[in-house]
PDB file of N, CA and C in Angstrom:
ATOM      1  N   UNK A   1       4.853   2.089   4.290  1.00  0.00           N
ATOM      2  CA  UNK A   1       5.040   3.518   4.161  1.00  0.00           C
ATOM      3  C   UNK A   1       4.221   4.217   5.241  1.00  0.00           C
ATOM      4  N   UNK A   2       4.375   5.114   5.955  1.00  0.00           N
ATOM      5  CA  UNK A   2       4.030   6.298   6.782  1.00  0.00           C
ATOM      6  C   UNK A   2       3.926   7.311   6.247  1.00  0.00           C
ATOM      7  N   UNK A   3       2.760   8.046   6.479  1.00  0.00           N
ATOM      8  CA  UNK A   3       2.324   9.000   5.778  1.00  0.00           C
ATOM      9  C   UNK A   3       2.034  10.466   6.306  1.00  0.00           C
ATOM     10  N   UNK A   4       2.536  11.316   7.126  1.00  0.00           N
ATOM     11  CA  UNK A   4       1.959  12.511   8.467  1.00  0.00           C
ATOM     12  C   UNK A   4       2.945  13.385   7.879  1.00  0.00           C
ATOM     13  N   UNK A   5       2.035  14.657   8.054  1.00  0.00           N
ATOM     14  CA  UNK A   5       2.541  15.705   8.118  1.00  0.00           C
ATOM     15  C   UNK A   5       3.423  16.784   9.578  1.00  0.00           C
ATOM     16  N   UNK A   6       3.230  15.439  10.320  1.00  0.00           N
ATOM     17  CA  UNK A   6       4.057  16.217  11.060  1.00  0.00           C
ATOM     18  C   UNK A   6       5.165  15.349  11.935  1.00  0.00           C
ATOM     19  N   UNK A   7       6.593  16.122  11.520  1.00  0.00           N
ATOM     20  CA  UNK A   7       7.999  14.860  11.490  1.00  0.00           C
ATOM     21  C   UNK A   7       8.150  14.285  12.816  1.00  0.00           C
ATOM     22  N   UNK A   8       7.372  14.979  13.989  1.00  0.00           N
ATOM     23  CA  UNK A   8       7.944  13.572  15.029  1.00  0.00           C
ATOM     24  C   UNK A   8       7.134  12.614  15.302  1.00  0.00           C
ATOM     25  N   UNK A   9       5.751  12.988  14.821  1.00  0.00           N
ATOM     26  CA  UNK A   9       5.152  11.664  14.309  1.00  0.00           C
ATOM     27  C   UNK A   9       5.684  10.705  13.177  1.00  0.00           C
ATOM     28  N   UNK A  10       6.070  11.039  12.300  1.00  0.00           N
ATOM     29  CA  UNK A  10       7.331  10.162  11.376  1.00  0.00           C
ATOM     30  C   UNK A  10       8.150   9.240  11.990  1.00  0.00           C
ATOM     31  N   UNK A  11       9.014  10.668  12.710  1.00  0.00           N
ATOM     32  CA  UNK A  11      10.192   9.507  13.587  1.00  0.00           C
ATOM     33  C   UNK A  11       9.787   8.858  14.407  1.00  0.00           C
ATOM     34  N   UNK A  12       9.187   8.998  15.117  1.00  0.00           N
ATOM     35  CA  UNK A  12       8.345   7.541  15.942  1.00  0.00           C
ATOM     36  C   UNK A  12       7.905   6.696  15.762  1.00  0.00           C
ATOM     37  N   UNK A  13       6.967   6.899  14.980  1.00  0.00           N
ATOM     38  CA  UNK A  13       6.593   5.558  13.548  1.00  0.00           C
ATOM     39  C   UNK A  13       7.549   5.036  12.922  1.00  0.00           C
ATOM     40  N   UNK A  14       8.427   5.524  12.478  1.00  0.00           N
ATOM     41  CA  UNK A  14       9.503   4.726  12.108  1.00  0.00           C
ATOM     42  C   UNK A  14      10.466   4.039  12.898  1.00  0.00           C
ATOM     43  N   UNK A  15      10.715   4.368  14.050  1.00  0.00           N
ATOM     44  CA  UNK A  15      11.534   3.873  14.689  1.00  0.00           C
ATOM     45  C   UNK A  15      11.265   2.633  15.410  1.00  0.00           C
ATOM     46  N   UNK A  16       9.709   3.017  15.799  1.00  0.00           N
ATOM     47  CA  UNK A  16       8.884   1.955  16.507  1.00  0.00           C
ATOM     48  C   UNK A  16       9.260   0.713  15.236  1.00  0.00           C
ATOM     49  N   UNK A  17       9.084   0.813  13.951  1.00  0.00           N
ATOM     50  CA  UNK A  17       9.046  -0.258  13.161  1.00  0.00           C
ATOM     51  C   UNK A  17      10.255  -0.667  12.431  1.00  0.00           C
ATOM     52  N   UNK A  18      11.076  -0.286  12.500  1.00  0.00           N
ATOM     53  CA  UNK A  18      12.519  -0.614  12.328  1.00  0.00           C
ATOM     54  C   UNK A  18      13.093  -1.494  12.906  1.00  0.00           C
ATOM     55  N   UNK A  19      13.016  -0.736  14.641  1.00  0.00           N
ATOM     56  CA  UNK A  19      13.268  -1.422  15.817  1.00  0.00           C
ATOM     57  C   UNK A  19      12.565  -3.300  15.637  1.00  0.00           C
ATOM     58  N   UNK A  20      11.183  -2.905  15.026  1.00  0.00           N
ATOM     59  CA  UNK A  20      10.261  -4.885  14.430  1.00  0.00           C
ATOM     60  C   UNK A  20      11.080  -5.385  13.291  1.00  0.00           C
ATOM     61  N   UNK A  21      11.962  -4.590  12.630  1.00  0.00           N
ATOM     62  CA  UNK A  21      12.259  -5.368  11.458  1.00  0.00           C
ATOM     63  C   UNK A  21      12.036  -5.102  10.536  1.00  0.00           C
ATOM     64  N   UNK A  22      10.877  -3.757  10.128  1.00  0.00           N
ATOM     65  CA  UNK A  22      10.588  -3.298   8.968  1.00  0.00           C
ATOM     66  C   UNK A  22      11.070  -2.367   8.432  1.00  0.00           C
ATOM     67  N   UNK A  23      10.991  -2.233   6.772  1.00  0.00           N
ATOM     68  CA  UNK A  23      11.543  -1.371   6.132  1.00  0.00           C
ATOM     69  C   UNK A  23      10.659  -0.677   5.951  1.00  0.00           C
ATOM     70  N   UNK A  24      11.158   0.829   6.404  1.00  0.00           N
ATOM     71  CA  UNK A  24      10.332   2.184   6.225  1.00  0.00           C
ATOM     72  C   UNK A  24      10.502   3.340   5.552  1.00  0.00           C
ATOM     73  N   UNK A  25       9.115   3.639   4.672  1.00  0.00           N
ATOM     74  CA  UNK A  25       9.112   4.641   3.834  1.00  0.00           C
ATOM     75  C   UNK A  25       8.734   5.874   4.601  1.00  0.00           C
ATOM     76  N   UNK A  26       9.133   6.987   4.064  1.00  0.00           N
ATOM     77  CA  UNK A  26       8.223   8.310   4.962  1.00  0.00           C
ATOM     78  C   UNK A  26       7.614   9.112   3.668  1.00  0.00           C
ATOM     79  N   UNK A  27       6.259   9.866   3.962  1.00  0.00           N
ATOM     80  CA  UNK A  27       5.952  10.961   3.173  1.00  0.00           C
ATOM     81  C   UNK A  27       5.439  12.013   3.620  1.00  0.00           C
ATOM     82  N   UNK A  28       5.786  13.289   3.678  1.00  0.00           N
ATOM     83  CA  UNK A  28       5.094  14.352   4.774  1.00  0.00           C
ATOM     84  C   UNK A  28       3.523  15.018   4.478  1.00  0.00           C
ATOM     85  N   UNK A  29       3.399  14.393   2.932  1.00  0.00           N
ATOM     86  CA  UNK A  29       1.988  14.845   2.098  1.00  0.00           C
ATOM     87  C   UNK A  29       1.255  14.031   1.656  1.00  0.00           C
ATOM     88  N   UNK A  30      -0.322  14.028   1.245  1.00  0.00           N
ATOM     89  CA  UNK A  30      -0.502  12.509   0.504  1.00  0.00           C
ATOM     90  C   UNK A  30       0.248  12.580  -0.997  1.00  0.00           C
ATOM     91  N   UNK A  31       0.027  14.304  -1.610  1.00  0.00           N
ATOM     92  CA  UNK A  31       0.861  14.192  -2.741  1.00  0.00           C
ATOM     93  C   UNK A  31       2.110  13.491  -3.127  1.00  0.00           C
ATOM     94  N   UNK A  32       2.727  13.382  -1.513  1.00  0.00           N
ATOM     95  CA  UNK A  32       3.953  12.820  -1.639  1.00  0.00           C
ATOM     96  C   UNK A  32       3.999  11.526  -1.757  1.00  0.00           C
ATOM     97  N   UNK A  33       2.876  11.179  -1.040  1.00  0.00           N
ATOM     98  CA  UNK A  33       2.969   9.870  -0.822  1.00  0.00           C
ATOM     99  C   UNK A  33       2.756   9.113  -2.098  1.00  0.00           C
ATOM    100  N   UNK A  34       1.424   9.535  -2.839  1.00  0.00           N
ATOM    101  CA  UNK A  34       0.806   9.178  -3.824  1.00  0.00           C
ATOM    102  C   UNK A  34       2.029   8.797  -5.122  1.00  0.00           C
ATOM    103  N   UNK A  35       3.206  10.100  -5.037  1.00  0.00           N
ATOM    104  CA  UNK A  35       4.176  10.393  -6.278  1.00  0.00           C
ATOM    105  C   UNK A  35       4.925   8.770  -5.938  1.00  0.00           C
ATOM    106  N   UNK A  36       5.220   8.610  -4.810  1.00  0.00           N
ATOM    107  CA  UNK A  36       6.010   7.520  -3.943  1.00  0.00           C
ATOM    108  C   UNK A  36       5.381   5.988  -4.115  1.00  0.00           C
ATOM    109  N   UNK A  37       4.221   5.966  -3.562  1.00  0.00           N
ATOM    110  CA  UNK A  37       3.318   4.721  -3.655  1.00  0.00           C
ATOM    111  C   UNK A  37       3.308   4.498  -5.500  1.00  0.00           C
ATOM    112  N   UNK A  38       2.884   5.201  -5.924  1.00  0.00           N
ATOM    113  CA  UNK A  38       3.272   4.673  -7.835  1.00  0.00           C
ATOM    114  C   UNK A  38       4.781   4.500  -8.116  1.00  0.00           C
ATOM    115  N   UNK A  39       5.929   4.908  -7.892  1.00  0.00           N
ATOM    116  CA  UNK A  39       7.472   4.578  -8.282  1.00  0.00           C
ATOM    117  C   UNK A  39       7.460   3.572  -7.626  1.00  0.00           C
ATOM    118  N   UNK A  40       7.001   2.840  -6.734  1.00  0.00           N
ATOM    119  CA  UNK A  40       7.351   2.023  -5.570  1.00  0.00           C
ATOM    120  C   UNK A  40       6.436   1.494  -4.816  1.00  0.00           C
ATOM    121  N   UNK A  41       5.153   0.664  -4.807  1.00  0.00           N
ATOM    122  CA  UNK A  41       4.186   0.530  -4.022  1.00  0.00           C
ATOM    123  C   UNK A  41       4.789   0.017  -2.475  1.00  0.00           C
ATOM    124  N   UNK A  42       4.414  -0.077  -1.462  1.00  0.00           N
ATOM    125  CA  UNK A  42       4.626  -0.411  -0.408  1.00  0.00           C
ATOM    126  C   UNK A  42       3.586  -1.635   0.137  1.00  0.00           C
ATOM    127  N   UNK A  43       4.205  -2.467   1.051  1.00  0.00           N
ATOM    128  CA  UNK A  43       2.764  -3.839   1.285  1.00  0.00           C
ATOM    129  C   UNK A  43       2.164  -3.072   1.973  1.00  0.00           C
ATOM    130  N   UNK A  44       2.249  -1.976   2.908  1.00  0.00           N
ATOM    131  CA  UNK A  44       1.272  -1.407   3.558  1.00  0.00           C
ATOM    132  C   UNK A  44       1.372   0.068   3.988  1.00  0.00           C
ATOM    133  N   UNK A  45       0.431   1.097   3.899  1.00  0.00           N
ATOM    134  CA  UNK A  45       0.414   2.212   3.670  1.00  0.00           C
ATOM    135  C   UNK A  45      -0.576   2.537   5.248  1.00  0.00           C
ATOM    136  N   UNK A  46       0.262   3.463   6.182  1.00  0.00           N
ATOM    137  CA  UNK A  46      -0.346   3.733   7.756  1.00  0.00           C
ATOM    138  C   UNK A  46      -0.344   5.578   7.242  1.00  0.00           C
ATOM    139  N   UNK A  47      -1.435   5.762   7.281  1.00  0.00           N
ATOM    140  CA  UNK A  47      -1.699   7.232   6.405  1.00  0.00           C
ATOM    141  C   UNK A  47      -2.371   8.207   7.586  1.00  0.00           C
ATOM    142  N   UNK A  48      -1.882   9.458   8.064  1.00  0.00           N
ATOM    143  CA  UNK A  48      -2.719  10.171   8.716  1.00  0.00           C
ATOM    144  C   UNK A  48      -4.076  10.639   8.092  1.00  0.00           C
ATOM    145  N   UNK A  49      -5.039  10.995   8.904  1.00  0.00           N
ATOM    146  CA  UNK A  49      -6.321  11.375   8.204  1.00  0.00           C
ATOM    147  C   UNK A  49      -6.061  12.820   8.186  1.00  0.00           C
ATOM    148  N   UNK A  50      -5.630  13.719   8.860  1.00  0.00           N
ATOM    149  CA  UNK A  50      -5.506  14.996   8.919  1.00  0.00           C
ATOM    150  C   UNK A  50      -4.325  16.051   8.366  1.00  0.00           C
ATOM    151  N   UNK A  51      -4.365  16.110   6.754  1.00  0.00           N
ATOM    152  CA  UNK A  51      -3.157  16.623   6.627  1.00  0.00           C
ATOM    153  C   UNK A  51      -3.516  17.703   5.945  1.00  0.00           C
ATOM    154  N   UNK A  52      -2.890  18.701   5.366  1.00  0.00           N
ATOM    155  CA  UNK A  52      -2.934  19.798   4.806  1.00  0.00           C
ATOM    156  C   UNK A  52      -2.789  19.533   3.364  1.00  0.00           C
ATOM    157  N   UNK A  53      -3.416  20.482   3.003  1.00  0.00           N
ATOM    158  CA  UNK A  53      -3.535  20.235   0.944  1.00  0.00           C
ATOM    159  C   UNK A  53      -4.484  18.978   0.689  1.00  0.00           C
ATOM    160  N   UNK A  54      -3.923  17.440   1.329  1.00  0.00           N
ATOM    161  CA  UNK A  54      -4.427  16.381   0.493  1.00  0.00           C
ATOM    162  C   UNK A  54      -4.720  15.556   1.922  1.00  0.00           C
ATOM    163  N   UNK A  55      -5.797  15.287   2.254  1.00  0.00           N
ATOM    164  CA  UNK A  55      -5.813  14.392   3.824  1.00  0.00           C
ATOM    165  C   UNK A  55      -6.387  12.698   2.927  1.00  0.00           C
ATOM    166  N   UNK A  56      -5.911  12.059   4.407  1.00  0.00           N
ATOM    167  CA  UNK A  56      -5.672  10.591   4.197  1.00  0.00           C
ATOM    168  C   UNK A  56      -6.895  10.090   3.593  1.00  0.00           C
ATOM    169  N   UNK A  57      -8.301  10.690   3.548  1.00  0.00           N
ATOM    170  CA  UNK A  57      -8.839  10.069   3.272  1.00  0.00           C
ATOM    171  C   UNK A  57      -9.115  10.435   1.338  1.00  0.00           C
ATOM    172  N   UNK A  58      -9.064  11.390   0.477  1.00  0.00           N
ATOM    173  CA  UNK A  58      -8.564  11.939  -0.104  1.00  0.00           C
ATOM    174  C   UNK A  58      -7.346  10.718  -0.663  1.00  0.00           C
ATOM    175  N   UNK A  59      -6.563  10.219  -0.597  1.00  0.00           N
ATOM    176  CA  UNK A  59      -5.357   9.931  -0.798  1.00  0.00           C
ATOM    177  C   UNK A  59      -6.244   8.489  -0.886  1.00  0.00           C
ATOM    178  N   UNK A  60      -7.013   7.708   0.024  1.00  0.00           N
ATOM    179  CA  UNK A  60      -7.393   6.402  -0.096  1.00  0.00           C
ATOM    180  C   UNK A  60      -8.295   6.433  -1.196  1.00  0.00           C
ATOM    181  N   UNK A  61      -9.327   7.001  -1.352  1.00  0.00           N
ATOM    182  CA  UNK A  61     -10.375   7.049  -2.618  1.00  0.00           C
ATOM    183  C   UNK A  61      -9.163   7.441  -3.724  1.00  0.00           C
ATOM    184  N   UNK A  62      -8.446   8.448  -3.853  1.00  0.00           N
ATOM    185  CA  UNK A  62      -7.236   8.207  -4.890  1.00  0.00           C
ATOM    186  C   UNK A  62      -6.761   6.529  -5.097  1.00  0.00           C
ATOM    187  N   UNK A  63      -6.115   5.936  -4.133  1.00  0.00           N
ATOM    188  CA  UNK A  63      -5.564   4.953  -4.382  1.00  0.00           C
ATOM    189  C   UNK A  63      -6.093   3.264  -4.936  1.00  0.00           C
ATOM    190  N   UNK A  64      -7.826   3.748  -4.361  1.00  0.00           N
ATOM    191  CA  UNK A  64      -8.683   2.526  -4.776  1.00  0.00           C
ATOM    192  C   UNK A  64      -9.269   2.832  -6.004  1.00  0.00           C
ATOM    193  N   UNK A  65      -9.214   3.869  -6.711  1.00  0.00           N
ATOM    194  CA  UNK A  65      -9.173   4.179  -8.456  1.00  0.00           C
ATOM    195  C   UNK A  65      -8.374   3.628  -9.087  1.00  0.00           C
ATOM    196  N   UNK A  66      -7.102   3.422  -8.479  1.00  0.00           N
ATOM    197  CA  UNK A  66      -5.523   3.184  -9.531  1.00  0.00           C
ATOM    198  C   UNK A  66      -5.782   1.283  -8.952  1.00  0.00           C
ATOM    199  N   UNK A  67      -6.033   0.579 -10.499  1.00  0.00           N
ATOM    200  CA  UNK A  67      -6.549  -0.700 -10.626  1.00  0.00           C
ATOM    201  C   UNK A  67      -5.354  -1.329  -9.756  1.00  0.00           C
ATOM    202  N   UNK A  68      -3.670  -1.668 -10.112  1.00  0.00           N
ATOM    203  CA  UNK A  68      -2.471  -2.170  -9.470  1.00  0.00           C
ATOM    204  C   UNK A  68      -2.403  -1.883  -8.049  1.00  0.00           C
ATOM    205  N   UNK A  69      -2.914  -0.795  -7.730  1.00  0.00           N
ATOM    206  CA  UNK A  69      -3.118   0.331  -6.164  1.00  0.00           C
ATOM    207  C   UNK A  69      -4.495   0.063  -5.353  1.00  0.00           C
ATOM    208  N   UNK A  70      -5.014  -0.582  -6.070  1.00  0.00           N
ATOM    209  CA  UNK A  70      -6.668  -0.791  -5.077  1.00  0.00           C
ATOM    210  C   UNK A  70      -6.704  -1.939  -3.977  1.00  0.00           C
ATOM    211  N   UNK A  71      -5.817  -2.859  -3.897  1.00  0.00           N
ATOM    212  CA  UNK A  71      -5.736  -3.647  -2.977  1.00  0.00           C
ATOM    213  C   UNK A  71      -4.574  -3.647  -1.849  1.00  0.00           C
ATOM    214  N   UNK A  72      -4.075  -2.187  -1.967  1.00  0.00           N
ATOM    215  CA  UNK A  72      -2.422  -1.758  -1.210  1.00  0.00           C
ATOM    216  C   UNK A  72      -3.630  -2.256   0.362  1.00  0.00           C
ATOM    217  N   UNK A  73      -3.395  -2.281   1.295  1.00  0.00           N
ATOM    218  CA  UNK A  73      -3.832  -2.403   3.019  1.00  0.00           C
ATOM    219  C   UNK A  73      -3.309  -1.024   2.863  1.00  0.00           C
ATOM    220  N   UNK A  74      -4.389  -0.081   3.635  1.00  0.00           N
ATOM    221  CA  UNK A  74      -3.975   1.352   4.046  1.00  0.00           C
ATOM    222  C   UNK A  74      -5.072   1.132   5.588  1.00  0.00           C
ATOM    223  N   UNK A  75      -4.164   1.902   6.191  1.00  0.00           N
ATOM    224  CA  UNK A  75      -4.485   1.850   7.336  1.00  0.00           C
ATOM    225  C   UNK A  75      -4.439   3.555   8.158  1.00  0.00           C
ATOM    226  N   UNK A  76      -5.954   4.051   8.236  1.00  0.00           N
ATOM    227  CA  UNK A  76      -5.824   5.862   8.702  1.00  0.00           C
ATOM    228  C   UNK A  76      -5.049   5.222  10.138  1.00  0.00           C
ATOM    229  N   UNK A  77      -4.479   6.429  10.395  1.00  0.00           N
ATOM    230  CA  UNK A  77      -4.135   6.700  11.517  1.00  0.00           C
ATOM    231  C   UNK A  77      -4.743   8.231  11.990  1.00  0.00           C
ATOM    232  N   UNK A  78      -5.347   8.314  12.738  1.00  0.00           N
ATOM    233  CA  UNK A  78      -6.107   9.968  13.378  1.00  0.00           C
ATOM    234  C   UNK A  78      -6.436  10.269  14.996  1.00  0.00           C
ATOM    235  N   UNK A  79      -6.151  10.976  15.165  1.00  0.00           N
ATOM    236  CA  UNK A  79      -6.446  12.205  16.289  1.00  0.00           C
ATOM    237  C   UNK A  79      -7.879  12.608  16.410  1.00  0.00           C
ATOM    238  N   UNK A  80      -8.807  12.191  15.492  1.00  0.00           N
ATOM    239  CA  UNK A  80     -10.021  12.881  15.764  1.00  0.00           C
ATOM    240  C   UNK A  80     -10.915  11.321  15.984  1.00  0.00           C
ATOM    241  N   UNK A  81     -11.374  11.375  16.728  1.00  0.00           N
ATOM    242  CA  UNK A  81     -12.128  10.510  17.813  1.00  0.00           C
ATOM    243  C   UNK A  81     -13.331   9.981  16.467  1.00  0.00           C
ATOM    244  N   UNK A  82     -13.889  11.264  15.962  1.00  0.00           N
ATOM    245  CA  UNK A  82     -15.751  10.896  15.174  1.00  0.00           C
ATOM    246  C   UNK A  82     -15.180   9.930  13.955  1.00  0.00           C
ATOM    247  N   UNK A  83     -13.578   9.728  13.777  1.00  0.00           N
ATOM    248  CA  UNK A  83     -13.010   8.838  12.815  1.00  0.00           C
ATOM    249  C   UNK A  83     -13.059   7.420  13.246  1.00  0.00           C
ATOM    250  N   UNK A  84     -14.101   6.751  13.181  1.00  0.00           N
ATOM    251  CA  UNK A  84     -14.505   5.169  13.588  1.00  0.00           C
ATOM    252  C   UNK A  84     -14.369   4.159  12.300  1.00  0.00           C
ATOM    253  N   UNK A  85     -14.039   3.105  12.939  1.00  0.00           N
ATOM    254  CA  UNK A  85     -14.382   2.123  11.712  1.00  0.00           C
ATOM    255  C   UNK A  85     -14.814   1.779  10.248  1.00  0.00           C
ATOM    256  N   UNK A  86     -16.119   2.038  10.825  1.00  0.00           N
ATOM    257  CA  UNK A  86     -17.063   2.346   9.928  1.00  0.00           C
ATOM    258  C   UNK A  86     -16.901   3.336   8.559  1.00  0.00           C
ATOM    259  N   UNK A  87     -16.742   4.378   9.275  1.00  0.00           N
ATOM    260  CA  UNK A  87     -16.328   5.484   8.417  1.00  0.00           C
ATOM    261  C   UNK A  87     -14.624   5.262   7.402  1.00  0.00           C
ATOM    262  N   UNK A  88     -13.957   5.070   8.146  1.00  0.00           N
ATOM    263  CA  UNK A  88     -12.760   4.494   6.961  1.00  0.00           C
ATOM    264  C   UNK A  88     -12.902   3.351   6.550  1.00  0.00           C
ATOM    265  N   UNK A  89     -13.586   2.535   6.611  1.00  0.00           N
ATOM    266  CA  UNK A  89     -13.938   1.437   5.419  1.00  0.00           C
ATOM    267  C   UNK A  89     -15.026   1.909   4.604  1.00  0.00           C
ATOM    268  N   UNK A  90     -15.548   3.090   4.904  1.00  0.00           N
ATOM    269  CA  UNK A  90     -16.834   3.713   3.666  1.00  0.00           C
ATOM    270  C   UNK A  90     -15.413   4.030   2.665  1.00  0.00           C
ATOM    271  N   UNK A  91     -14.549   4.631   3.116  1.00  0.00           N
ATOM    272  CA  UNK A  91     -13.852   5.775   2.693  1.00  0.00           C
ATOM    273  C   UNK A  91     -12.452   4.672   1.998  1.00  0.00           C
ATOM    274  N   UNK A  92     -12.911   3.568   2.070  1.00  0.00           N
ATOM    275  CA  UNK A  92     -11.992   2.480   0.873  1.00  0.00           C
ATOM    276  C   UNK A  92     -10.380   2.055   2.449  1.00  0.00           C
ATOM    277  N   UNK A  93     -10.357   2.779   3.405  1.00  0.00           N
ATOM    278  CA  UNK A  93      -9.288   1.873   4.218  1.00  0.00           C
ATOM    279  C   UNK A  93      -9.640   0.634   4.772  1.00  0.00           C
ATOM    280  N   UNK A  94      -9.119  -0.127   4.907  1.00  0.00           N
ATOM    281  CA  UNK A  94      -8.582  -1.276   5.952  1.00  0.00           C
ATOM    282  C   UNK A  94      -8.606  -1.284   7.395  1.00  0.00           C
ATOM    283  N   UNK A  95      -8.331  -0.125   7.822  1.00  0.00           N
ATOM    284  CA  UNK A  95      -8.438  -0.318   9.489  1.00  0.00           C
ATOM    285  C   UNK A  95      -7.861   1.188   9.798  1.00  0.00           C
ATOM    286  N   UNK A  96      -8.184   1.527  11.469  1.00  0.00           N
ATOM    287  CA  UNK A  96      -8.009   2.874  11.428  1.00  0.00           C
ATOM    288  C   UNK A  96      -7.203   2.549  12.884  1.00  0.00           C
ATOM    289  N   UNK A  97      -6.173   3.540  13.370  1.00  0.00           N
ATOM    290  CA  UNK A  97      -6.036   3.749  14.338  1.00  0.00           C
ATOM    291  C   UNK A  97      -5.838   4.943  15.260  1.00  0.00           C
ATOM    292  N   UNK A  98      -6.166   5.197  16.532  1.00  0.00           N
ATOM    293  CA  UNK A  98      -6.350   6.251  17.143  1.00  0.00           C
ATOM    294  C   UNK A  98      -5.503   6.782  17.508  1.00  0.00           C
ATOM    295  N   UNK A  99      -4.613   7.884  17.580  1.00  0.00           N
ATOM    296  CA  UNK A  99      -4.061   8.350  18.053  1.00  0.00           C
ATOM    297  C   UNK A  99      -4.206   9.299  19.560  1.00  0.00           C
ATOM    298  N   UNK A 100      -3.481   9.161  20.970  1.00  0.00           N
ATOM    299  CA  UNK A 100      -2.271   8.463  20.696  1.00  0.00           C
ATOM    300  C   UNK A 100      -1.578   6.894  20.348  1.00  0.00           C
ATOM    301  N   UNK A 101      -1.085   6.861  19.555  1.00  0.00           N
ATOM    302  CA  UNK A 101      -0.996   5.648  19.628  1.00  0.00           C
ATOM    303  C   UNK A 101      -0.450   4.984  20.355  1.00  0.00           C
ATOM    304  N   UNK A 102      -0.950   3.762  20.720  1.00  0.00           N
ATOM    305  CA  UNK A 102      -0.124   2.510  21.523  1.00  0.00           C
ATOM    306  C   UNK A 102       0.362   1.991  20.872  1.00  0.00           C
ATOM    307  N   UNK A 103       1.675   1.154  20.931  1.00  0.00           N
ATOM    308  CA  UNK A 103       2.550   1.039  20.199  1.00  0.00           C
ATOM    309  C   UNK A 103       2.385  -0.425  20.013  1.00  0.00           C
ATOM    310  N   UNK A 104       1.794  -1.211  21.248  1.00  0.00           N
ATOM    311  CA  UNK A 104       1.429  -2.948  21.186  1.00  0.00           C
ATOM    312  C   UNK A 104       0.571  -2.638  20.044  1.00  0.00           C
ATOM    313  N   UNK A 105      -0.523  -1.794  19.911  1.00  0.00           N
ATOM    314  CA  UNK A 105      -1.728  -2.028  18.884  1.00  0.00           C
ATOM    315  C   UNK A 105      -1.214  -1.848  17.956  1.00  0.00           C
ATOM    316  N   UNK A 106      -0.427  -0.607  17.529  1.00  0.00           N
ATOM    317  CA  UNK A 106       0.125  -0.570  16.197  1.00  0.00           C
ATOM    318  C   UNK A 106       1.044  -1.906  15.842  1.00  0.00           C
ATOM    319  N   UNK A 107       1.962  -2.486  16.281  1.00  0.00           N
ATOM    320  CA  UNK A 107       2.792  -3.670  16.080  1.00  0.00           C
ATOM    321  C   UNK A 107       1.758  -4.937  15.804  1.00  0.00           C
ATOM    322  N   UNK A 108       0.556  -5.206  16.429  1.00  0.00           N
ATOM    323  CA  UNK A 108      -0.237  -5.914  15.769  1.00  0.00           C
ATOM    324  C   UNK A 108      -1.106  -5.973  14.932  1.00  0.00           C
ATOM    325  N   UNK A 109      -1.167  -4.540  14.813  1.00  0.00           N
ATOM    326  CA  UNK A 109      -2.639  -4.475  13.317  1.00  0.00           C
ATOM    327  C   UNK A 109      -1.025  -4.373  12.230  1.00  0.00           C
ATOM    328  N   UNK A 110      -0.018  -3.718  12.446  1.00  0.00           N
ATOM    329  CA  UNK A 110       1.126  -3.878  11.479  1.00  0.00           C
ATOM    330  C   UNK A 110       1.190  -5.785  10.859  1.00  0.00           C
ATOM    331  N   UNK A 111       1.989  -6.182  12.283  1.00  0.00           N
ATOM    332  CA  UNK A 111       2.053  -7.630  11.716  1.00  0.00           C
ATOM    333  C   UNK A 111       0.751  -8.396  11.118  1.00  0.00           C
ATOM    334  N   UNK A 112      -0.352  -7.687  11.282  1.00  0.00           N
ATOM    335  CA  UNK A 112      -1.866  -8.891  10.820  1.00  0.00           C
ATOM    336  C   UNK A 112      -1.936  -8.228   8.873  1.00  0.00           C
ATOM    337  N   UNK A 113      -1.510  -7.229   8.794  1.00  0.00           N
ATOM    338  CA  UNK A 113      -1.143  -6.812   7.473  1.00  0.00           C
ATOM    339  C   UNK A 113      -0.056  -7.471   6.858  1.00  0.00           C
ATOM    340  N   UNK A 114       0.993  -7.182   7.420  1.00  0.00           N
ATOM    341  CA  UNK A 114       2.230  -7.639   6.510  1.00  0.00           C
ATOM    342  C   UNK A 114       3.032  -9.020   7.601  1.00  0.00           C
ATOM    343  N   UNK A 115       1.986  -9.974   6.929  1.00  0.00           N
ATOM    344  CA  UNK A 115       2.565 -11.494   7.147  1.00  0.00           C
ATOM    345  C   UNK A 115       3.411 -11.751   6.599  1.00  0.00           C
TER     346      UNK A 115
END
């Protein structure tokens, strides 16, 4: 699942991973995502950190509460640089990536998730 509030970041993300073979969810909110990830969990959740109403990180401390939901791989994706490592694994993610994104990096932190 892909998670951004803003749609041509969506369609790019999705297309980039389609184009690999994967099946892709979209959500434009974490609310959305959150309503989505419970009807339907996903093997891996690529979540922006910067969204309006509910941001990615917000949405990960949500998801490592819900016992079935605490071991989903979520992976921030962000635009803001002071978003390191460190800091989204305080904040319960898996791995972070920078935006803009490169598309080799995303296709391999993707495939090292969903073997």
């Amino acid at each position: 699942m892909v998670v951004d509030d803003i749609a041509d970041n969506l369609t790019l993300l999705q297309l980039v991973l389609e184009i690999e073979g994967y099946h892709v969810e979209l959500a434009t909110s974490g609310r959305t995502a959150l309503a989505k990830i419970q009807a339907s969990p996903p093997d891996l959740l690529l979540l922006d950190v910067m969204m309006p109403g509910m941001t990615g990180f917000e949405v990960t401390q949500h998801l490592r509460q819900v016992e079935h939901l605490s071991l989903l791989p979520i992976v921030l994706i962000t635009a803001d640089q002071s978003v390191d490592l460190e800091r989204a694994l305080a904040a319960g993610a898996n791995d972070v990536i920078c935006k803009p994104i490169d598309v080799d990096e995303l296709l391999t932190r993707v495939g090292d998730w969903c073997h």
